[in-house]
Protein backbone atom coordinates (compact mmCIF):
# COMPACT_ATOMS: atom_id res chain seq x y z
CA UNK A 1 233.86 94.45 29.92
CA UNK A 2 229.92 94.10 29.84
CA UNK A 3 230.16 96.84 33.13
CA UNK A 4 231.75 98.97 30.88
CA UNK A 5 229.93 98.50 28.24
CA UNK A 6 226.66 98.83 30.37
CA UNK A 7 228.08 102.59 31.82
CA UNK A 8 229.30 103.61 28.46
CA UNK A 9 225.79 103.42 26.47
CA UNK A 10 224.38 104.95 29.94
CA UNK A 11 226.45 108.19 29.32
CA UNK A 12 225.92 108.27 25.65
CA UNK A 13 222.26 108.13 26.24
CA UNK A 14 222.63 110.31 29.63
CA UNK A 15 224.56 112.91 26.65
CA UNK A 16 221.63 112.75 24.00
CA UNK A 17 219.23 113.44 26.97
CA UNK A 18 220.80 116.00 27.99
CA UNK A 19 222.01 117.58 24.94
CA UNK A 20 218.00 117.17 24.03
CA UNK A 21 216.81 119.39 26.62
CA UNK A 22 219.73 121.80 26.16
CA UNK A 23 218.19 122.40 22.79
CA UNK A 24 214.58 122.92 23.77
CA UNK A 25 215.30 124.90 26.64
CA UNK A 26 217.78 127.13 24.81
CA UNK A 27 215.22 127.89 22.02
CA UNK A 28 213.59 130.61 22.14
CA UNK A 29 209.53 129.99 22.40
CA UNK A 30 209.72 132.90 19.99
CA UNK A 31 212.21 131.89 17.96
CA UNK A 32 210.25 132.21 14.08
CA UNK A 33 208.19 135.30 15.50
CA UNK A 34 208.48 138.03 13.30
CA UNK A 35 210.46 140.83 13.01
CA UNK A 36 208.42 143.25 11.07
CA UNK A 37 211.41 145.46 9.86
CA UNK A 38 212.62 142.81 8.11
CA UNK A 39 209.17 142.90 5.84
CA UNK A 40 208.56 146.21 4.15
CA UNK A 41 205.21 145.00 3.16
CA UNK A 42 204.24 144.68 6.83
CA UNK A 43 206.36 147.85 7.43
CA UNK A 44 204.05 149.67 5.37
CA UNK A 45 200.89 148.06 6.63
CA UNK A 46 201.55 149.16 10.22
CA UNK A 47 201.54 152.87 9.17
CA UNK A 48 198.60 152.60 6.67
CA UNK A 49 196.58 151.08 9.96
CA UNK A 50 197.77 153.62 11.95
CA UNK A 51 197.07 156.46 9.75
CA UNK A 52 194.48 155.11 7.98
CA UNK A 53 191.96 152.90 11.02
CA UNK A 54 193.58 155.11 14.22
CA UNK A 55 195.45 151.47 15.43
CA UNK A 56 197.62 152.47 17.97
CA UNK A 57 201.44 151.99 16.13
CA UNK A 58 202.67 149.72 19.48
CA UNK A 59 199.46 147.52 20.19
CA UNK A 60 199.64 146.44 16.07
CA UNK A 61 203.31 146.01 16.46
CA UNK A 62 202.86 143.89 19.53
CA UNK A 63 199.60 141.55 17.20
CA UNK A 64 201.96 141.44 14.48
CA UNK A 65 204.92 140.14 16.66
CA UNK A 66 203.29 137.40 18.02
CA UNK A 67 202.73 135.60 14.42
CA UNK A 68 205.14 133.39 12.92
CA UNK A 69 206.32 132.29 9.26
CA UNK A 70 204.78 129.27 8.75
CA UNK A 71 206.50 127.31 5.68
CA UNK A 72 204.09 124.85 5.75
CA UNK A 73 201.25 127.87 4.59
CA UNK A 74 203.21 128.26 1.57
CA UNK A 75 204.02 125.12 0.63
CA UNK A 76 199.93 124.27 0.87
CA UNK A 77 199.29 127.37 -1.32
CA UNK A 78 201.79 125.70 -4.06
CA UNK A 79 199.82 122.07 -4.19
CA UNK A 80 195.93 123.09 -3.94
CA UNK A 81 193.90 119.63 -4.86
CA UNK A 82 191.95 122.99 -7.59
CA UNK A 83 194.95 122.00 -10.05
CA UNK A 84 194.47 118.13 -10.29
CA UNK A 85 192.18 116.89 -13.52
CA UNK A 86 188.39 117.19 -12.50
CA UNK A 87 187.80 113.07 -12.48
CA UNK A 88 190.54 113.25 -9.58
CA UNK A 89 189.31 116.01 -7.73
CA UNK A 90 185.40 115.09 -7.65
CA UNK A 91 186.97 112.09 -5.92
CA UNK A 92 187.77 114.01 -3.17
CA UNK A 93 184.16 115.57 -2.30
CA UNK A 94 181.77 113.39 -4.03
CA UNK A 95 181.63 110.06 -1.67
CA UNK A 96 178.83 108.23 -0.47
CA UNK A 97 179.54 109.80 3.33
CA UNK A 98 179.43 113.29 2.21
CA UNK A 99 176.23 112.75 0.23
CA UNK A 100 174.75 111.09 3.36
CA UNK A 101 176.12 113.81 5.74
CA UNK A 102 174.84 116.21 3.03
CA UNK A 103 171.28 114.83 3.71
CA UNK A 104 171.45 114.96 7.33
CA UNK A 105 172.38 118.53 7.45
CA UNK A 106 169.83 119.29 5.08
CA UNK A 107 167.37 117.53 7.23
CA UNK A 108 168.22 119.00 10.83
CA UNK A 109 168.58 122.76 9.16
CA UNK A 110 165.91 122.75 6.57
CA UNK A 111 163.95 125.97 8.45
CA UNK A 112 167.10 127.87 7.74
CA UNK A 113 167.77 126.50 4.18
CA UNK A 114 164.53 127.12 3.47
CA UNK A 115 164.25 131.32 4.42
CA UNK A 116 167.73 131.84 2.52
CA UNK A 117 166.02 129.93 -0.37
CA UNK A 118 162.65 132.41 -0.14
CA UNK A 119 165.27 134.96 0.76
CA UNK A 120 168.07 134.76 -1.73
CA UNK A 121 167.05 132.62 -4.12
CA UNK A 122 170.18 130.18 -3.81
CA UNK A 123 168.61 126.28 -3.51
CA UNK A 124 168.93 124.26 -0.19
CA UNK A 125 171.17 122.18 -1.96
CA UNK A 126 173.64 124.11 -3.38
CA UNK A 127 174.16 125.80 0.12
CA UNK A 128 174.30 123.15 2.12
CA UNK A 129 176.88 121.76 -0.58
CA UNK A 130 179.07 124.36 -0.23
CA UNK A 131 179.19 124.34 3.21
CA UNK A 132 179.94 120.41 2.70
CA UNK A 133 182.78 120.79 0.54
CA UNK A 134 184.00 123.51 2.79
CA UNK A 135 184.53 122.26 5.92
CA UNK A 136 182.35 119.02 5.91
CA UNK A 137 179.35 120.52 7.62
CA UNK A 138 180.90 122.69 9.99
CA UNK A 139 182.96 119.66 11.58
CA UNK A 140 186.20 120.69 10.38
CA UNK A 141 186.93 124.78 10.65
CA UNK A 142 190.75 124.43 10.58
CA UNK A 143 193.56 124.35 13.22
CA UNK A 144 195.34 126.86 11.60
CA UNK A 145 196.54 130.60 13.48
CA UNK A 146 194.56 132.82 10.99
CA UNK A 147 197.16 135.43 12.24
CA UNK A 148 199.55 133.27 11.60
CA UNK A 149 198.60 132.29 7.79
CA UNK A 150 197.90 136.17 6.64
CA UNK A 151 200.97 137.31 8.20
CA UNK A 152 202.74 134.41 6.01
CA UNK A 153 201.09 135.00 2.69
CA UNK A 154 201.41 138.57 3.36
CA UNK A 155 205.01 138.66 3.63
CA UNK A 156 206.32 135.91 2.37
CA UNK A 157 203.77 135.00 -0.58
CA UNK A 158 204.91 137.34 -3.66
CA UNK A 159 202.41 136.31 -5.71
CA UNK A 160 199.79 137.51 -3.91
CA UNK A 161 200.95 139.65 -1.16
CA UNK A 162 198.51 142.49 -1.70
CA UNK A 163 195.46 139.92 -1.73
CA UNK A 164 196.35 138.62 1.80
CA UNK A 165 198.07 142.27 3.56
CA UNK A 166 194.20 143.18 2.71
CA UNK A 167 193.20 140.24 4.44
CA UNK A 168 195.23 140.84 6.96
CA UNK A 169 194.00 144.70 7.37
CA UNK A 170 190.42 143.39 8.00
CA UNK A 171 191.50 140.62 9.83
CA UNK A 172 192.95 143.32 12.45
CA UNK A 173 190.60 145.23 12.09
CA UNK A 174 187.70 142.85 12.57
CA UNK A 175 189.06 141.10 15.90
CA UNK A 176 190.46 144.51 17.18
CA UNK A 177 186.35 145.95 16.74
CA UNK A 178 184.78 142.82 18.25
CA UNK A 179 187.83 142.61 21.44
CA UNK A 180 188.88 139.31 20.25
CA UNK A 181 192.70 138.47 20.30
CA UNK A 182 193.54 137.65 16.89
CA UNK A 183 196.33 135.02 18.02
CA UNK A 184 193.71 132.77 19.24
CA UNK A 185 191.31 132.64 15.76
CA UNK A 186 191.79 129.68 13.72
CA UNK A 187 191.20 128.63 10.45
CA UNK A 188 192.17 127.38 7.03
CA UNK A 189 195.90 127.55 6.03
CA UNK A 190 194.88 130.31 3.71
CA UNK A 191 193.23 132.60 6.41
CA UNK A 192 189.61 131.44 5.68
CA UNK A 193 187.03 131.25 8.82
CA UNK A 194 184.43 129.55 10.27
CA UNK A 195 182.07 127.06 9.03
CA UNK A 196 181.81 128.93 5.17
CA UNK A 197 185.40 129.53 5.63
CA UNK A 198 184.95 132.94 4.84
CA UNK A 199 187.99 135.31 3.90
CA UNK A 200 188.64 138.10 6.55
CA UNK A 201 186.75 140.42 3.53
CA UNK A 202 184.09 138.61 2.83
CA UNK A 203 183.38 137.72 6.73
CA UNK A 204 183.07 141.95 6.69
CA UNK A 205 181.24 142.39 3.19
CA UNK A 206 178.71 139.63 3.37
CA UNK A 207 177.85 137.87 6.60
CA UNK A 208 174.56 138.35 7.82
CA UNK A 209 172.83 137.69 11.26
CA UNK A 210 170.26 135.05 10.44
CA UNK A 211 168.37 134.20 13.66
CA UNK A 212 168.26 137.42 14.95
CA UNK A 213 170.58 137.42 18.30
CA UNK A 214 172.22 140.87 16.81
CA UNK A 215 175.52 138.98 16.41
CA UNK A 216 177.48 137.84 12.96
CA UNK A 217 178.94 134.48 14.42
CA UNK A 218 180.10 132.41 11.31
CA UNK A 219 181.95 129.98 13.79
CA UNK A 220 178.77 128.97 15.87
CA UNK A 221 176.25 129.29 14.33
CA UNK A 222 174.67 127.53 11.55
CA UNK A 223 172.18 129.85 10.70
CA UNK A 224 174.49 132.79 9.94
CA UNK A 225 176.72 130.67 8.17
CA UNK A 226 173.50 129.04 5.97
CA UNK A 227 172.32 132.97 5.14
CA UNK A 228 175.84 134.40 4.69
CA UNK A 229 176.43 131.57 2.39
CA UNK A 230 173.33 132.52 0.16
CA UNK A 231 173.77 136.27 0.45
CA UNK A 232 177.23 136.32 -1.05
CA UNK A 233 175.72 134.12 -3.99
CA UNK A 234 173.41 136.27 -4.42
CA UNK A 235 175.31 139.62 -4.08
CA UNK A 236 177.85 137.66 -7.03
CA UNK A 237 174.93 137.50 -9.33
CA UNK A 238 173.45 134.28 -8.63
CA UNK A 239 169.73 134.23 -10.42
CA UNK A 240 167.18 132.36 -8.74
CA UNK A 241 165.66 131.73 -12.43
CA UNK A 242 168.61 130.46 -14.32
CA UNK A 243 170.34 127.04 -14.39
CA UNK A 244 174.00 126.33 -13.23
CA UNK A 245 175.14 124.87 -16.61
CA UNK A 246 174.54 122.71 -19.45
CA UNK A 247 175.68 119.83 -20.69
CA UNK A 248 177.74 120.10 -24.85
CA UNK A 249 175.51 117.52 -26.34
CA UNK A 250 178.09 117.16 -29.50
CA UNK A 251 181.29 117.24 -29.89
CA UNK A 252 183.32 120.65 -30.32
CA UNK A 253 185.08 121.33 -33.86
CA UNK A 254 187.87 122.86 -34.16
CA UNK A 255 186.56 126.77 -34.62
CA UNK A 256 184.77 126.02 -31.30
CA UNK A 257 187.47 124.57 -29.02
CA UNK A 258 188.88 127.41 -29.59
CA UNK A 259 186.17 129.04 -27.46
CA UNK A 260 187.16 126.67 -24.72
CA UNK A 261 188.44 129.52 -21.53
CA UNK A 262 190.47 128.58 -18.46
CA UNK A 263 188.28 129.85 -15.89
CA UNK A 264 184.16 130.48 -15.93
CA UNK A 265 184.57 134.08 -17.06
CA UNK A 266 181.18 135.21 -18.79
CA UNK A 267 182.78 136.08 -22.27
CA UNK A 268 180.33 134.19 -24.64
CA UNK A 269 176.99 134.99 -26.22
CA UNK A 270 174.45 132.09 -26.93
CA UNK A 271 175.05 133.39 -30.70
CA UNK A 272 178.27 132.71 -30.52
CA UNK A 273 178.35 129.44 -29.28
CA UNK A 274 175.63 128.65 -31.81
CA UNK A 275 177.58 130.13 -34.95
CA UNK A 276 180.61 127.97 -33.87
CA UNK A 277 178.35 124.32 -33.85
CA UNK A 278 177.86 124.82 -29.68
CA UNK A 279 175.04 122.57 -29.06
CA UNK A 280 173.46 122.77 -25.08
CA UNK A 281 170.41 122.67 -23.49
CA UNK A 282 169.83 126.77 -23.37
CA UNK A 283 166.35 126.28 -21.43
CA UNK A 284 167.23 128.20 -18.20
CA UNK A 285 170.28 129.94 -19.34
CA UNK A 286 170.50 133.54 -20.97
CA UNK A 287 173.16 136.29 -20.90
CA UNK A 288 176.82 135.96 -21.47
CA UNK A 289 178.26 132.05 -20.84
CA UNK A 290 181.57 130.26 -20.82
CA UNK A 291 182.63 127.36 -22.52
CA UNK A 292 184.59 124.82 -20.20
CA UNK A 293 186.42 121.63 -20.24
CA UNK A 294 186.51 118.91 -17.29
CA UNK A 295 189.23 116.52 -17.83
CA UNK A 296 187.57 113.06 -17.30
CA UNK A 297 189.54 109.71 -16.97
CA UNK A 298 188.74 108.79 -20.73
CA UNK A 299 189.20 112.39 -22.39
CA UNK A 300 187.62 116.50 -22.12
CA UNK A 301 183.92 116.75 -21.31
CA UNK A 302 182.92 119.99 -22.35
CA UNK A 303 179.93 122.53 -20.76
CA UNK A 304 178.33 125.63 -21.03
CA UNK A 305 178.18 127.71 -17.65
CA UNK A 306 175.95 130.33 -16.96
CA UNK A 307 175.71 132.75 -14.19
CA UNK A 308 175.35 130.94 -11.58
CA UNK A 309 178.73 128.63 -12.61
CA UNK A 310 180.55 132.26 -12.18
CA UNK A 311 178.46 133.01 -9.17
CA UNK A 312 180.17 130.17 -7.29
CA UNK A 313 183.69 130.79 -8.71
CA UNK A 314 183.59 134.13 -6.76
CA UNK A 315 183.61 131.83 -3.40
CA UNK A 316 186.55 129.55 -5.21
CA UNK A 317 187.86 130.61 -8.55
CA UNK A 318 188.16 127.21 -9.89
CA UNK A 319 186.24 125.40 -12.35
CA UNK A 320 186.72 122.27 -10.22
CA UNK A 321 185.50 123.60 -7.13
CA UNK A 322 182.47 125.31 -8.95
CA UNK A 323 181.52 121.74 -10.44
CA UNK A 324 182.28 119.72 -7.20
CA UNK A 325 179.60 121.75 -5.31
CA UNK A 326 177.20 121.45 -8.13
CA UNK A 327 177.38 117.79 -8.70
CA UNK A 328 177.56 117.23 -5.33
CA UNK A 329 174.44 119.70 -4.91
CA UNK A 330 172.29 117.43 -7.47
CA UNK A 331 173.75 114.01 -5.51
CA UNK A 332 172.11 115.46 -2.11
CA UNK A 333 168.85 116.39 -3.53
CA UNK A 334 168.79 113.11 -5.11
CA UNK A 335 169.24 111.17 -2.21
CA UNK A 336 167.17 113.51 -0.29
CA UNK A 337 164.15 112.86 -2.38
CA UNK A 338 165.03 108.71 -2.53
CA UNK A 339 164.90 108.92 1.48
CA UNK A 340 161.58 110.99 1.63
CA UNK A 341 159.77 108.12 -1.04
């Protein structure tokens, strides 16, 4: 009996083992690539490059072909940490290691910081911020196809399909120009690159070569990514003379929570905010503002941004992220100037 017993589990296993393999080998290594009829969008894309950038019709069919739906890319779209109350999400980007990491790379790239600073007008710290919160200092650029993630969103993203078949257009373009095979570029899940984690656009519209070796590399070099940081502040209005925001010193009546936006559009005048009982620090400020709310563990802290605030919502359009890189901005400076006592 325990001979039998013995041979049976052997075949059952021998069975799973083989009926294992039997799957793997008989799918395809292919088997999510996409078929572009099936998308009209990408349909339609392939003849507007054709037409449009002289892409020969079977080499973009043959890019195109090798990407696959990747579920996962839209499932990461639906749950961005942007939507969770502010206390929750400075959690996330304001620790003690980031600070500290923060001051290091300040430290060991200050020459840099300081041209785009001379050069831009954007402060050391804010930079090297950004470039903290967006892929910790250029350790962490993504492990995601970039061909891969466009070709998703594009086609399988509704919401914003013609945001990311643009992407995807200069994307192709981009890596098509500079001979690079555009399976093998990685990235965010969204299609962002390199240590700024730049958009496919943006990489085009506001990279710069900052040491001078003729070459826009945002994926190895710091410098580029330090000065193509700074020059897209700057090109989104960012005003070397102004502060980010202020702090609402009082708290907001009714008439002026109704002021209160969404987002850090510029839609308020100083007079405004004044006539409704807004009371801020304006020293620093000037032009058009927004009134905001930060949802804190004990209730709504309210601000005014200026500018700048808006400036760095054109990198990420939320609130959140434009108060994560300026708190943590003001916590590296900080800690910069206790170390240098």
């Amino acid at each position: 009996m325990n001979d039998f017993r013995v041979a049976f589990f052997a075949m059952v296993t021998a069975m799973v083992v083989a009926m294992t393999l039997i799957m793997l080998l008989a799918k395809p290594a292919r088997v999510l690539a996409v078929e572009i009829e099936k998308y009209p969008v990408l349909v339609e894309l392939v003849e507007q490059m054709t037409a449009e950038d002289g892409y020969p019709k079977d080499e973009l069919n043959r890019v195109l072909e090798q990407a696959t739906i990747q579920q996962n890319t839209i499932d990461l779209m639906n749950r961005q940490h942007e939507s969770l109350p502010w206390h929750r999400y400075r959690k996330i980007f304001l620790s003690q290691s980031r600070i500290k990491h923060g001051v290091r790379f300040w430290n060991e790239n200050q020459l840099a910081l300081a041209r785009a600073r001379q050069k831009f007008g954007v402060p050391q710290a804010v930079i090297t911020a950004l470039i903290g919160i967006e892929t910790n200092y250029g350790a962490r650029l993504g492990n995601n196809s970039v061909l891969d993630s466009l070709v998703t969103l594009s086609a399988q993203y509704p919401r914003r399909s013609a945001f990311f078949t643009a992407e995807l257009r200069t994307f192709l373009n981009i890596t098509r120009t500079e001979g690079i095979d555009p399976a093998t570029v990685l990235g965010s899940f969204a299609g962002a690159i390199g240590i700024p984690q730049f958009m496919p656009s943006s990489y085009a519209a506001y990279s710069v070569d900052f040491n001078g070796n003729n070459q826009r590399d945002l994926v190895n070099e710091i410098d580029d990514a330090i000065g193509s940081v700074a020059n897209y502040l700057k090109a989104h209005g960012w005003n070397r003379a102004q502060r980010i925001y202020a702090r609402v010193t009082e708290p907001l009546s009714a008439s002026a929570a109704k002021l209160v936006g969404g987002n850090a559009k510029l839609v308020h005048t100083p007079q405004q905010l004044a006539a409704a009982g807004v009371t801020f620090d304006a020293d620093r400020g000037g032009g058009q503002m927004a009134l905001i709310s930060l949802q804190e563990r004990a209730g709504k802290r309210y601000i005014v941004g200026f500018g700048n605030f808006y400036a760095i919502t054109r990198y990420n359009p939320s609130v959140n992220y434009a108060m994560a890189v300026t708190e943590l901005a003001d916590a590296i400076a900080e800690a910069r100037d206790d170390d240098n006592d």
